[in-house]
N, C-alpha and C. Protein backbone atom coordinates (compact mmCIF):
# COMPACT_ATOMS: atom_id res chain seq x y z
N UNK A 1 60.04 84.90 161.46
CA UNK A 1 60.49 84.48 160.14
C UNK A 1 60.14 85.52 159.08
N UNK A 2 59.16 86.40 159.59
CA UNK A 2 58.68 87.47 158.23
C UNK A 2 59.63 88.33 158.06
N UNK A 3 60.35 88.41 159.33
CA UNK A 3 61.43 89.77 159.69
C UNK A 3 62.48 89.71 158.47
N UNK A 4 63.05 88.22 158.43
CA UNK A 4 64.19 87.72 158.09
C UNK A 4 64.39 88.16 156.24
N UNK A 5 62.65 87.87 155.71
CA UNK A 5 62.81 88.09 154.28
C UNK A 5 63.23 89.69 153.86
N UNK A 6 62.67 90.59 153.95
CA UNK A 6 62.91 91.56 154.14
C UNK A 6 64.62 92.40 154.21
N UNK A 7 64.55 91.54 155.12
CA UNK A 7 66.14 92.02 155.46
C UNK A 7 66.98 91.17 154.73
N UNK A 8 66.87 89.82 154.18
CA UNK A 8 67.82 89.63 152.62
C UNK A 8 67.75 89.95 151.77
N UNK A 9 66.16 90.40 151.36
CA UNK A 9 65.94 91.05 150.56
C UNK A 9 66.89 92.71 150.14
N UNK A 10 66.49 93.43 151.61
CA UNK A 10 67.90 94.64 151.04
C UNK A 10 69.13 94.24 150.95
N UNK A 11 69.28 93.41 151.70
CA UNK A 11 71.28 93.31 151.90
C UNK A 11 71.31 92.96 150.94
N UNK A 12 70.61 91.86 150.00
CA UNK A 12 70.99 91.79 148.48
C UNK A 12 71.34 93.24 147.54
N UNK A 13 70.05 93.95 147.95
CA UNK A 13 69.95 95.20 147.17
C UNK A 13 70.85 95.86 147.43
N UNK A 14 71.67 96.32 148.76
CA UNK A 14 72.70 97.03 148.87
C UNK A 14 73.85 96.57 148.25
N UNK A 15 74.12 94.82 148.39
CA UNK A 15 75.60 94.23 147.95
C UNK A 15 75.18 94.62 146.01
N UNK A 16 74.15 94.60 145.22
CA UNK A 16 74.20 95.03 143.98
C UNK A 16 74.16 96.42 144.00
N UNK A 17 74.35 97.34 144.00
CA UNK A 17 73.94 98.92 144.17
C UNK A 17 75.89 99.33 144.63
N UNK A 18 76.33 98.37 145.80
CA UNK A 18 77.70 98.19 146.03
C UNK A 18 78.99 97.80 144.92
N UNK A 19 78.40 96.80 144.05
CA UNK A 19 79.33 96.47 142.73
C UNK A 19 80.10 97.97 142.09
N UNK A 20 81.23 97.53 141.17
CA UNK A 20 81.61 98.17 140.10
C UNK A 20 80.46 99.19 139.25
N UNK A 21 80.65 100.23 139.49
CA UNK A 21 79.71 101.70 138.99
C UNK A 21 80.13 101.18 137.49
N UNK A 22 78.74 101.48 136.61
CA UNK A 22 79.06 101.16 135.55
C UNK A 22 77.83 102.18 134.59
N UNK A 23 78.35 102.92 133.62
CA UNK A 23 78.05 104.02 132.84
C UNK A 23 77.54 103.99 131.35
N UNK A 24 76.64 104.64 131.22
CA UNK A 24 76.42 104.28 129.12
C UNK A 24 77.23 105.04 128.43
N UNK A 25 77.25 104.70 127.49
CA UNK A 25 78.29 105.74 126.59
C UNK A 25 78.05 107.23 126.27
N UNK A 26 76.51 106.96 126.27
CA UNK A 26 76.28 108.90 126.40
C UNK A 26 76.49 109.71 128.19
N UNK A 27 76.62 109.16 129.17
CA UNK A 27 77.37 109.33 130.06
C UNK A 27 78.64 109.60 130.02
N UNK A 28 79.70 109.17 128.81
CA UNK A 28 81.21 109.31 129.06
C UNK A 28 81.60 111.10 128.91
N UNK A 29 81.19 111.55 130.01
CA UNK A 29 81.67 112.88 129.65
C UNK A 29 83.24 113.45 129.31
N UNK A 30 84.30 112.23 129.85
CA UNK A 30 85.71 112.49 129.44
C UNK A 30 86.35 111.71 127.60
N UNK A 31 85.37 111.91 127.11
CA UNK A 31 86.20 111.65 125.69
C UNK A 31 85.23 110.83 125.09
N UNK A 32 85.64 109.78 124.46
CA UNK A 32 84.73 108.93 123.26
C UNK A 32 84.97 107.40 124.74
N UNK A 33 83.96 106.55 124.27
CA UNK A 33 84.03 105.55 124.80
C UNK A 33 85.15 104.72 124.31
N UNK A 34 86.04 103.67 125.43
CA UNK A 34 86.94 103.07 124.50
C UNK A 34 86.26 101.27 124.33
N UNK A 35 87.11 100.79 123.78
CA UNK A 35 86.98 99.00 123.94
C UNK A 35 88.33 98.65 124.39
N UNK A 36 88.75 98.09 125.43
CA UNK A 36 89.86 97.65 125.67
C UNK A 36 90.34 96.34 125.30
N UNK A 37 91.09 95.31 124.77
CA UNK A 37 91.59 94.14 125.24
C UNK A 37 91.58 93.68 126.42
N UNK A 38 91.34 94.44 127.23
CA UNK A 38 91.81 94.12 128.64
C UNK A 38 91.83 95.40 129.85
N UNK A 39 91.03 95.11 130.99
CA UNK A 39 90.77 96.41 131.48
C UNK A 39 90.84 95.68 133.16
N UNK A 40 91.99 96.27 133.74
CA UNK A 40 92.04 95.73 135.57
C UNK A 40 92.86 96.93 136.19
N UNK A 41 93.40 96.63 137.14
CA UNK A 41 94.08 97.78 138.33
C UNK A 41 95.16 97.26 137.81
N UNK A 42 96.44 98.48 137.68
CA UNK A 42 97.28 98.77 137.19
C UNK A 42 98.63 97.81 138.06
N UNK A 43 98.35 97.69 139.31
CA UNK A 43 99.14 96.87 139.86
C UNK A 43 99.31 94.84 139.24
N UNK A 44 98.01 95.27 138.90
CA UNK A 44 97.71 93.65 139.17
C UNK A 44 97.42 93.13 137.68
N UNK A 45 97.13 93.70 136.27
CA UNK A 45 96.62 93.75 135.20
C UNK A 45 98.07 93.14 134.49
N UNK A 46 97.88 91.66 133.82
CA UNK A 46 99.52 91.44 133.32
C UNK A 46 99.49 92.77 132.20
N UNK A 47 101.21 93.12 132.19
CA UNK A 47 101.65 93.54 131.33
C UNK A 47 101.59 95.02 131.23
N UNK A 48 100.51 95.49 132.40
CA UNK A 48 100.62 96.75 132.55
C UNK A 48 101.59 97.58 133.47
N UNK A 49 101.90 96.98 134.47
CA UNK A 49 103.28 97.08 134.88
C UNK A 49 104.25 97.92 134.30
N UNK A 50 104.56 97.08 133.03
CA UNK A 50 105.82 96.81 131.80
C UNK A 50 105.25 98.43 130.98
N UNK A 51 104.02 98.48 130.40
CA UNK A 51 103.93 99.27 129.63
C UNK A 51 104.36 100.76 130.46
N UNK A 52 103.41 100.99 132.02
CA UNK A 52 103.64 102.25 132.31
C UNK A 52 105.18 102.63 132.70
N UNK A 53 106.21 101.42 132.64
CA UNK A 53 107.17 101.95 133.12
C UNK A 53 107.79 102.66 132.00
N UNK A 54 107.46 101.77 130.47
CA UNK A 54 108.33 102.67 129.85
C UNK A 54 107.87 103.36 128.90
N UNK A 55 106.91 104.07 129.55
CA UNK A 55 106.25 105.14 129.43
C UNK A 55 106.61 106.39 130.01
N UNK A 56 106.89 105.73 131.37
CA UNK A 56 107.16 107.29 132.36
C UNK A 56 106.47 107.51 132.91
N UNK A 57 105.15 106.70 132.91
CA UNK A 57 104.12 106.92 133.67
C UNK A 57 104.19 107.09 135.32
N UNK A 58 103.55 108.16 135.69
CA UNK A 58 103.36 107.94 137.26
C UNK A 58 102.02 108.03 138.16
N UNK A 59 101.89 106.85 138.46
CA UNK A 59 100.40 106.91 138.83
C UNK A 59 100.56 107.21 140.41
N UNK A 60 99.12 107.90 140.70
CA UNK A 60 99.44 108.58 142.14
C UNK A 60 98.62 107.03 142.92
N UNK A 61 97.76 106.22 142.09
CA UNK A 61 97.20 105.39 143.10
C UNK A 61 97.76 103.74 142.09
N UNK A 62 98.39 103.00 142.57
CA UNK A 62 98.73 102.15 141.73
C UNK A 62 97.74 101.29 141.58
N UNK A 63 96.50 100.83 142.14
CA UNK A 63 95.61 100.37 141.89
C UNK A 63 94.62 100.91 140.96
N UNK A 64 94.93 102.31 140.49
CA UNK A 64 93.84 102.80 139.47
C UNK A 64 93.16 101.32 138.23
N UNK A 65 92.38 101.64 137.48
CA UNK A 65 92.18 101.17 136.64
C UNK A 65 92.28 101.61 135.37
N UNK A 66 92.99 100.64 134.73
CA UNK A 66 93.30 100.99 133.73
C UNK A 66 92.97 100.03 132.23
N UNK A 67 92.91 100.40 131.22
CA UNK A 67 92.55 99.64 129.93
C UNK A 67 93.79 99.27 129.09
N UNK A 68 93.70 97.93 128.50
CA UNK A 68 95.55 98.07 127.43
C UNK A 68 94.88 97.80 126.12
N UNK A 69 95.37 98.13 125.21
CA UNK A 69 94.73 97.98 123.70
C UNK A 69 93.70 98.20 123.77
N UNK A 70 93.20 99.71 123.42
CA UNK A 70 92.09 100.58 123.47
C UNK A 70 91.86 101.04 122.32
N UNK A 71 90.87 101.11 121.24
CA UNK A 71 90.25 101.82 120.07
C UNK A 71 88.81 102.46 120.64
N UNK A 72 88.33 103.55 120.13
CA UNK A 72 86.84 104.51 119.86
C UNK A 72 86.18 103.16 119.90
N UNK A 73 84.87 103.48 120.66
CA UNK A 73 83.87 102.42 119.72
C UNK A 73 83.43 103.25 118.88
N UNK A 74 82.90 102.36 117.91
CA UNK A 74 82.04 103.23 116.62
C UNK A 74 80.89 102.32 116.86
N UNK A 75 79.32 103.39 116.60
CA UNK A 75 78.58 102.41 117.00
C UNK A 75 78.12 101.86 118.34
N UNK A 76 77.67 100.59 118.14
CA UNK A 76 77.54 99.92 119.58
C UNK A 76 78.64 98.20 119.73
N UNK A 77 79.53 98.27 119.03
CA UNK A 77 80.00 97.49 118.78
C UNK A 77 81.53 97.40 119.45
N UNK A 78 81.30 96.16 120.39
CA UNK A 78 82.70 95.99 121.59
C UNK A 78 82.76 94.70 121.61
N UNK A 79 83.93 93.88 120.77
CA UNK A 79 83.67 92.31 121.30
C UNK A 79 84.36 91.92 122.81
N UNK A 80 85.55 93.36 123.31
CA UNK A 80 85.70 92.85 124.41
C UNK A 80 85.26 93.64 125.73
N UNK A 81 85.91 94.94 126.37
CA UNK A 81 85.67 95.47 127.25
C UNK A 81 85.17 96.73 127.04
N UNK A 82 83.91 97.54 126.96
CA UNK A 82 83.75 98.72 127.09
C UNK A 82 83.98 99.64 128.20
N UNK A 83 84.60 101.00 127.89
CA UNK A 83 84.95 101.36 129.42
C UNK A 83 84.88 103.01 128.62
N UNK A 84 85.24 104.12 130.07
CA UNK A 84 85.17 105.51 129.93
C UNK A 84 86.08 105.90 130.49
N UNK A 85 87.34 106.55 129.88
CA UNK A 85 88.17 106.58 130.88
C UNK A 85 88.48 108.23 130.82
N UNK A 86 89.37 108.59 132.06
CA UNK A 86 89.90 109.78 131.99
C UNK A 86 91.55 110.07 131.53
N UNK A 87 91.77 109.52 131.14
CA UNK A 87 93.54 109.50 130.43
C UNK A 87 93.70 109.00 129.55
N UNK A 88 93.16 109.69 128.28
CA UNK A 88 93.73 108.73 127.03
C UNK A 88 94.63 109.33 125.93
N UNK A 89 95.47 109.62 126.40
CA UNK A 89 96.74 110.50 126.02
C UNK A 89 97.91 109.50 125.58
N UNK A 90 97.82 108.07 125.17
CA UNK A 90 98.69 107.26 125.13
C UNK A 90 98.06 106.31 123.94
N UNK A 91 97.30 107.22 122.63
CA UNK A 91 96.98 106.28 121.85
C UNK A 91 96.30 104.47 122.16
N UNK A 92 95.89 104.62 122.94
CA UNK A 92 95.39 103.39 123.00
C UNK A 92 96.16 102.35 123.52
N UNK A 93 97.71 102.62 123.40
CA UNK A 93 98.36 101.54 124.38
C UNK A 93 97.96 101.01 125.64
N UNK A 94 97.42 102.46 126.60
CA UNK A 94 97.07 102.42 127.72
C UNK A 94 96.22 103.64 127.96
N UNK A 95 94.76 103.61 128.84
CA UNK A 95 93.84 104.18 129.55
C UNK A 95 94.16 104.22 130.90
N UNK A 96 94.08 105.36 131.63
CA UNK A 96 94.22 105.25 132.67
C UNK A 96 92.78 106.05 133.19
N UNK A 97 92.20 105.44 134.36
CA UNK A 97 91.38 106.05 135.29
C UNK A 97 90.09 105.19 134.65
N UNK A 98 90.19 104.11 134.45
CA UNK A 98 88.85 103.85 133.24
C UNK A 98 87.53 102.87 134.10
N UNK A 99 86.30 103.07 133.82
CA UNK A 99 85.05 102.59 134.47
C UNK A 99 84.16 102.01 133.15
N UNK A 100 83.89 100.63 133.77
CA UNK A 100 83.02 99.81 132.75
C UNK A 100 81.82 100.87 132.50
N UNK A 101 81.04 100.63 131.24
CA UNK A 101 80.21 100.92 130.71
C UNK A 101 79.45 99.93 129.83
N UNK A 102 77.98 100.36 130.30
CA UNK A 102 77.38 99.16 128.93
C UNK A 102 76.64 100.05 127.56
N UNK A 103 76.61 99.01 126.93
CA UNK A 103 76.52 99.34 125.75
C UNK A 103 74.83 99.43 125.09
């Protein structure tokens, strides 16, 4: 029975260490941190669909992640999603490549 603690003990530690990688804002080495409205995989995220098509967008992995209604944070101040992304060439409509961050 001593064996057993131990060993839930890591598999816990591995399944947290396993989650969504998540970054501080002085980490965002690709640009300013954003706040999204809304931040999921591009396949599956309503409404993002709609935006990249008529955009022209072409994503090489359709599951990327992506952010929709994106502003700078200023500050430390995000009432909804903080994230770091690598594509923000679309004013804030849309982020592409983007990873939570805390604040």
């Amino acid at each position: 029975m001593m064996f057993f603690k131990p060993v839930v003990v890591s598999t816990f530690a591995i399944l947290a260490t396993a989650a969504a990688p998540t970054t501080t804002t002085s980490q965002c080495n690709t640009g300013a941190a954003q706040c999204c409205n809304s931040v999921g995989a591009a396949n599956s995220l309503p409404g993002a669909a709609a935006i990249i098509g008529l955009l022209g967008i072409i994503l090489q992995d359709p599951s990327v992640v992506v952010g929709l209604n994106c502003v700078n944070i200023v500050g430390s101040a995000c009432n909804q999603q903080p994230v770091c992304c690598t594509n923000n060439n679309f004013n804030g409509v849309i982020n592409i490549g983007c990873t939570p961050i805390s604040l």
